[in-house]
Protein backbone atom coordinates (compact mmCIF):
# COMPACT_ATOMS: atom_id res chain seq x y z
CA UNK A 1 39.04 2.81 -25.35
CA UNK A 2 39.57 5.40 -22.58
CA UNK A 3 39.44 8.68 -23.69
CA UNK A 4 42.83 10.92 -23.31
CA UNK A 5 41.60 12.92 -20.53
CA UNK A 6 40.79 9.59 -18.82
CA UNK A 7 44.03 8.47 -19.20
CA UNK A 8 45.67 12.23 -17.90
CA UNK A 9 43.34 12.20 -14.57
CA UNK A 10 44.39 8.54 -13.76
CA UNK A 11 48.08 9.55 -14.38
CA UNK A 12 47.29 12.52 -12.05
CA UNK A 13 45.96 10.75 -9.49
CA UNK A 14 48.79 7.82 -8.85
CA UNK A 15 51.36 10.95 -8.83
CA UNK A 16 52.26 12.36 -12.31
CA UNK A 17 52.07 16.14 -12.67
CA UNK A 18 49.46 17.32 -15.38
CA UNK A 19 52.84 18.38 -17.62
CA UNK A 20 54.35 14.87 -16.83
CA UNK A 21 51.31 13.15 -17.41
CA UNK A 22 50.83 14.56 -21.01
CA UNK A 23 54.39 14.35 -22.09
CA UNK A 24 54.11 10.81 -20.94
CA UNK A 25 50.97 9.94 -23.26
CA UNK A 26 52.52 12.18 -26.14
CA UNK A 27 56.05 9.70 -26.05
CA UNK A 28 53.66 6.77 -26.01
CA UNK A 29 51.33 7.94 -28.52
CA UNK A 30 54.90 9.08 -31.20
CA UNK A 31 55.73 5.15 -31.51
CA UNK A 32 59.54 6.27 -31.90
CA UNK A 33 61.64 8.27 -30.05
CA UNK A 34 60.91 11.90 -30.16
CA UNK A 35 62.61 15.21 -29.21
CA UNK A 36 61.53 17.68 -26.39
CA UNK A 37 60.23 19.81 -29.71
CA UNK A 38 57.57 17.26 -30.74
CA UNK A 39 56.54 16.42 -27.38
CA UNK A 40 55.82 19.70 -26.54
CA UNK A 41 53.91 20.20 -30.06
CA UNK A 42 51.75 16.92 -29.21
CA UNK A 43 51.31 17.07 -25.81
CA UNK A 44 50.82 21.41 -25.36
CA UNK A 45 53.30 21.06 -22.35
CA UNK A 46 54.68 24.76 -22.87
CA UNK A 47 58.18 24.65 -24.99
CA UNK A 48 59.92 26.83 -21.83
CA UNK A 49 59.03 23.25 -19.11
CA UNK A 50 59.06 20.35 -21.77
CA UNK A 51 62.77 19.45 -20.62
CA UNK A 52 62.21 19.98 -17.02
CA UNK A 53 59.41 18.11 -17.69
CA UNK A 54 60.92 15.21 -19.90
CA UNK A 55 64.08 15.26 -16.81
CA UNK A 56 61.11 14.25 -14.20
CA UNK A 57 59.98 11.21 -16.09
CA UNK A 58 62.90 10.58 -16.81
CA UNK A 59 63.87 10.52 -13.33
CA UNK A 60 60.97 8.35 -12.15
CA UNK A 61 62.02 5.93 -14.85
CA UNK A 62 58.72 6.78 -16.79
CA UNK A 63 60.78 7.84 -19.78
CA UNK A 64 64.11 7.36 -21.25
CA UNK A 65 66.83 9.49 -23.00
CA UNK A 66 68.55 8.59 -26.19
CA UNK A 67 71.13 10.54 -28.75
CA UNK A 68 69.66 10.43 -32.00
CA UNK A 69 70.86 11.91 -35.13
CA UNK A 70 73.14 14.66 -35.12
CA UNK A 71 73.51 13.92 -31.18
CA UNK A 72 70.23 15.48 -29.97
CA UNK A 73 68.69 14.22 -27.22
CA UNK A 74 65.58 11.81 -27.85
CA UNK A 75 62.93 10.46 -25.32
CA UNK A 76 61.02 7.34 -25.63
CA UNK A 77 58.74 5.93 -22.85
CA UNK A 78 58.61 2.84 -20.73
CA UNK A 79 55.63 0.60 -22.10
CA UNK A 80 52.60 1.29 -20.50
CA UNK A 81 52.26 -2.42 -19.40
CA UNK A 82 55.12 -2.22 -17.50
CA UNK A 83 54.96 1.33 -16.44
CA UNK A 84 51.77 0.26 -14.60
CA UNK A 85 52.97 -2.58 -13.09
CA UNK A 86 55.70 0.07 -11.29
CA UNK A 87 52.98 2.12 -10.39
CA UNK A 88 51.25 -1.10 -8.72
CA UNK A 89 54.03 -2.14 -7.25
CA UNK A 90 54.77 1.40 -5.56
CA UNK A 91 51.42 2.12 -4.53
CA UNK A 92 51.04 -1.49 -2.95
CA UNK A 93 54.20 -0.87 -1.16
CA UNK A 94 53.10 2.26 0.04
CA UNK A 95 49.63 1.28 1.84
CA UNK A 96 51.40 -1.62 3.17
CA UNK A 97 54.05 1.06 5.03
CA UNK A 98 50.77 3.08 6.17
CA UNK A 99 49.16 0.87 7.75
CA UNK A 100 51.37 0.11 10.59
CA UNK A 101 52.82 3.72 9.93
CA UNK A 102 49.58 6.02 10.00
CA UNK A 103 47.47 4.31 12.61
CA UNK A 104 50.75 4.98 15.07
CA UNK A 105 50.80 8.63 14.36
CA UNK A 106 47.22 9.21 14.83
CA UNK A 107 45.37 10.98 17.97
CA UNK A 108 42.50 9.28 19.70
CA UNK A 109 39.93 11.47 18.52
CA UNK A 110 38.02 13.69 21.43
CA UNK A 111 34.75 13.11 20.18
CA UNK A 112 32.79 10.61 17.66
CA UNK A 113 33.51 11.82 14.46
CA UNK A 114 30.07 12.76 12.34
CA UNK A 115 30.45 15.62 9.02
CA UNK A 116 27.66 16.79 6.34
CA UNK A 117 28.03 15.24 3.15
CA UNK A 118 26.34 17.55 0.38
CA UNK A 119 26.38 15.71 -2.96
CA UNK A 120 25.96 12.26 -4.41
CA UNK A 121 29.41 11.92 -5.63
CA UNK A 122 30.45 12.37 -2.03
CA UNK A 123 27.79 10.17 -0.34
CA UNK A 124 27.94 7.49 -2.00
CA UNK A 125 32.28 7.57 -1.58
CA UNK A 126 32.08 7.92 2.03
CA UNK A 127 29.52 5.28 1.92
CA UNK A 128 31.46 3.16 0.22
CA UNK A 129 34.48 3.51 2.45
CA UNK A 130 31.79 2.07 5.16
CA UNK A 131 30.85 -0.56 3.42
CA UNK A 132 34.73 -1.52 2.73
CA UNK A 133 35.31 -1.45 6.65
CA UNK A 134 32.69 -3.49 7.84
CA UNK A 135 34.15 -7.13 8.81
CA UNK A 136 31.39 -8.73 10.52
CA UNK A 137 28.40 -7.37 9.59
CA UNK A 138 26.54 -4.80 7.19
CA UNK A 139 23.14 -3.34 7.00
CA UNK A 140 21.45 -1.51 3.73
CA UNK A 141 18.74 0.56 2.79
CA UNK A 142 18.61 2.04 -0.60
CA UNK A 143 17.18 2.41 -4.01
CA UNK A 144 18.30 0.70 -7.19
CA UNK A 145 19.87 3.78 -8.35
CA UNK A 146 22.53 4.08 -5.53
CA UNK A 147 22.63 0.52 -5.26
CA UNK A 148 24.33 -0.29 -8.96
CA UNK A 149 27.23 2.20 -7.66
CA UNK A 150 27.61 0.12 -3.99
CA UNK A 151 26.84 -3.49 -5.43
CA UNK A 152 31.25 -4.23 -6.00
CA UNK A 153 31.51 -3.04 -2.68
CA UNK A 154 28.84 -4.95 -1.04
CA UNK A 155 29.80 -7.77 -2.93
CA UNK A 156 33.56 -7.44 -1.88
CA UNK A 157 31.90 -7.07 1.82
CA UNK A 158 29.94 -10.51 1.54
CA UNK A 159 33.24 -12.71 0.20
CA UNK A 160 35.21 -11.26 2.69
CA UNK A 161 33.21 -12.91 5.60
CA UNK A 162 30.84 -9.69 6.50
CA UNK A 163 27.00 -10.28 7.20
CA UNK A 164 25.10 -8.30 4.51
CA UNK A 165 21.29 -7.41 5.02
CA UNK A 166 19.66 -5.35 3.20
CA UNK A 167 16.01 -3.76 2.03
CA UNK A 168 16.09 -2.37 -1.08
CA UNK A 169 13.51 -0.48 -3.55
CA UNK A 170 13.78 -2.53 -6.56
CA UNK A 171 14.85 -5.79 -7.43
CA UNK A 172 19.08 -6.31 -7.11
CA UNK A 173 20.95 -9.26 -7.12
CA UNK A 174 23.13 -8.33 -3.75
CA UNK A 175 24.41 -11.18 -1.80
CA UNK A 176 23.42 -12.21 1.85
CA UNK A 177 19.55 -11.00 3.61
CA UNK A 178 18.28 -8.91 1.29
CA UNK A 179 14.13 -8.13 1.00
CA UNK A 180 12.92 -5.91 -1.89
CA UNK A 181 9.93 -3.78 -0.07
CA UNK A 182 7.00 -3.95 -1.24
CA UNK A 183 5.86 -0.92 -1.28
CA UNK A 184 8.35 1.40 -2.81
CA UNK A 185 5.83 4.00 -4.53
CA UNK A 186 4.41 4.49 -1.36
CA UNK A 187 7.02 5.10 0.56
CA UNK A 188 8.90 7.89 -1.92
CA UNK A 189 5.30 9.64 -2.57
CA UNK A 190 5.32 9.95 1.11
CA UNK A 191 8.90 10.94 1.95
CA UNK A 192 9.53 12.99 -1.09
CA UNK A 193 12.69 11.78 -1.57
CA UNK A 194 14.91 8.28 -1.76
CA UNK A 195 16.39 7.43 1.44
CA UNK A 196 19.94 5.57 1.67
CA UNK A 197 20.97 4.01 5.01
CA UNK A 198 24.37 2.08 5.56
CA UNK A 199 25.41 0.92 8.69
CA UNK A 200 29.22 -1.38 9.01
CA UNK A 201 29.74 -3.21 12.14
CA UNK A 202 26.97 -1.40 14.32
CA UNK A 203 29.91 1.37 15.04
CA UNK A 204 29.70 3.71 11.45
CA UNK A 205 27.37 4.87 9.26
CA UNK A 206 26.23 7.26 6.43
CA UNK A 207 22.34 8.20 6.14
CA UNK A 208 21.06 10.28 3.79
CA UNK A 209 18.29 11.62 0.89
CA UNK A 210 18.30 12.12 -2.64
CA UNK A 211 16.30 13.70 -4.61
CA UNK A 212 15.41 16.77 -7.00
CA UNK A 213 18.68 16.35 -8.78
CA UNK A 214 20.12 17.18 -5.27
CA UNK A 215 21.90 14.81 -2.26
CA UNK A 216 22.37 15.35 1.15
CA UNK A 217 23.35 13.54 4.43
CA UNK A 218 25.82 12.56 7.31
CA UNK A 219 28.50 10.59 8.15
CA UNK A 220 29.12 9.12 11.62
CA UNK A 221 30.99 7.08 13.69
CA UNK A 222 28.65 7.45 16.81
CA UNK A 223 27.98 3.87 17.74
CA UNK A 224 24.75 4.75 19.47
CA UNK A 225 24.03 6.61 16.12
CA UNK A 226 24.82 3.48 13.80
CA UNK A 227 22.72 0.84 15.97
CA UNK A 228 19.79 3.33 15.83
CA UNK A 229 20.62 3.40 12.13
CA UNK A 230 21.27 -0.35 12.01
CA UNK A 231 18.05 -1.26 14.27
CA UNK A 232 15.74 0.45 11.13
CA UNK A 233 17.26 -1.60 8.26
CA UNK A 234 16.51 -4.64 11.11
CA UNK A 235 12.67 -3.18 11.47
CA UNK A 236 11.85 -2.98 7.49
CA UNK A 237 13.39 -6.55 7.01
CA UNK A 238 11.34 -7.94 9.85
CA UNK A 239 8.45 -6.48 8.41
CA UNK A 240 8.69 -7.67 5.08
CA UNK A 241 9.85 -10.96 6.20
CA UNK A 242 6.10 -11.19 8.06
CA UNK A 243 4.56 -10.21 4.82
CA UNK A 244 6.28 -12.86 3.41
CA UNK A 245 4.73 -15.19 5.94
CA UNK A 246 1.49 -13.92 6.16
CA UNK A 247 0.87 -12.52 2.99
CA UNK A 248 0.02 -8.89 1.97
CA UNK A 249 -4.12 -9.24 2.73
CA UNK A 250 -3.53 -10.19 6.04
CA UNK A 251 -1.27 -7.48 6.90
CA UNK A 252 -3.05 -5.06 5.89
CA UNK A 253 -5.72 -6.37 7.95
CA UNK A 254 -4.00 -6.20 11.00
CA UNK A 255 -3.08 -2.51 9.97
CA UNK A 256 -6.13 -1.62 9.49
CA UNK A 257 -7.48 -3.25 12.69
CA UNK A 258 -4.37 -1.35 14.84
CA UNK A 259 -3.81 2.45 14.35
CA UNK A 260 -1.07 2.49 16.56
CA UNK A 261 0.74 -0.08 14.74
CA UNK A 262 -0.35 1.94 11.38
CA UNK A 263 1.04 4.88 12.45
CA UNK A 264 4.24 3.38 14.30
CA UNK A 265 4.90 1.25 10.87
CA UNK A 266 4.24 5.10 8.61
CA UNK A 267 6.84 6.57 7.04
């Protein structure tokens, strides 16, 4: 079960206020219809708001009013089932009016857009939103431990028609072209850190680092940027796909034998 302050942030986000929201799971948690007295005593929505507060749910048809005994006024709340079947219904409706509204209001931007992204959290969001915009085809490179967060994603990517290859640092169970490297150890002793590349449709893309406890990186949507990006997902794959062929002894061999290629093929 969710805990309450789960259930208050998700209420939050699809539009509630944080009063609203509590009121809301303090009427559904009574199991009978309560006054504005008792909801403010469960929920803690101050005594001086709790009808202002009741009158808003009320008003988006999240709560109703009844007279009770004596004639006071009593509140009981639409079910949750159906109170989140509204809220589907609303927010559906919504993103279908923005997407022939938004697009129409928007500038063409001046330059390629490209921003610093600073922490995990917001990494591995923005690369997410690349991954869910790539139609035709999508590259990877990343480690098991950013890969469990972008696997629905990816997944989502592959059944919706989009190319997925990938080189990854551990073993995963991602759909499409995907080659587990074969020498992971190596290459984070000799980068220091884990490296995450995501490229959708050769025209966006999000590369960076973690590592330390810390994250840090860019977004793009530099073209030139993103095939660059793209082209070194394409150059690990190729590579491991000749180890595959050749075996492991034999390519070592020919590093050995070719410094150039040794230090071309270095991290």
């Amino acid at each position: 079960m969710a805990p309450v302050r789960d259930v208050l942030e998700h209420l939050q986000r699809l539009g509630m206020s944080g009063y609203e929201a509590k009121a809301y799971v303090a009427l559904v948690a009574a199991g009978r219809p309560v006054n504005g007295y008792e909801v403010a005593k469960r929920s803690g929505v101050p005594r001086s708001t709790v009808y202002e507060t009741l009158g808003k749910l009320v008003a988006r048809g999240a709560a109703y009013e009844r007279r009770g005994g004596a004639g006071a006024t009593e509140y009981l709340p639409l079910p949750p089932e159906a109170l989140i079947e509204r809220l589907r219904r609303e927010f559906d409706g919504s993103l279908a009016a923005l997407e022939d509204a938004l697009p129409a209001v928007a500038a063409e931007p001046e330059a390629h857009p490209l921003h610093n992204l600073t922490d995990a959290d917001a990494m591995l969001a923005r690369a997410g939103d690349v991954i869910a915009a790539a139609s035709r085809d999508l590259f990877l490179s990343a480690w098991p431990q950013e890969l469990d967060r972008l696997a629905p994603q990816v997944r989502a990517a592959a059944g919706r028609g989009a190319a997925v290859s990938a080189i990854t640092y551990g073993a995963t169970d991602l759909p499409g072209d995907v080659r587990e490297h074969r020498h992971a150890r190596a290459v984070l002793d000799d980068l220091g850190y884990r490296l995450i590349v995501v490229v959708g449709d050769r025209r966006e893309a999000v590369v960076g680092g973690f590592g330390g406890g810390t994250a840090w990186g860019i977004y793009t949507a530099d073209p030139a940027v993103a095939l660059m990006a793209a082209e070194y997902v394409r150059q690990d794959i190729a590579l491991q796909t000749l180890a595959d062929h050749i075996g492991p002894a034999e390519l070592d061999r020919l590093l050995a034998a070719d410094p150039g290629l040794r230090r071309l093929l270095r991290r």
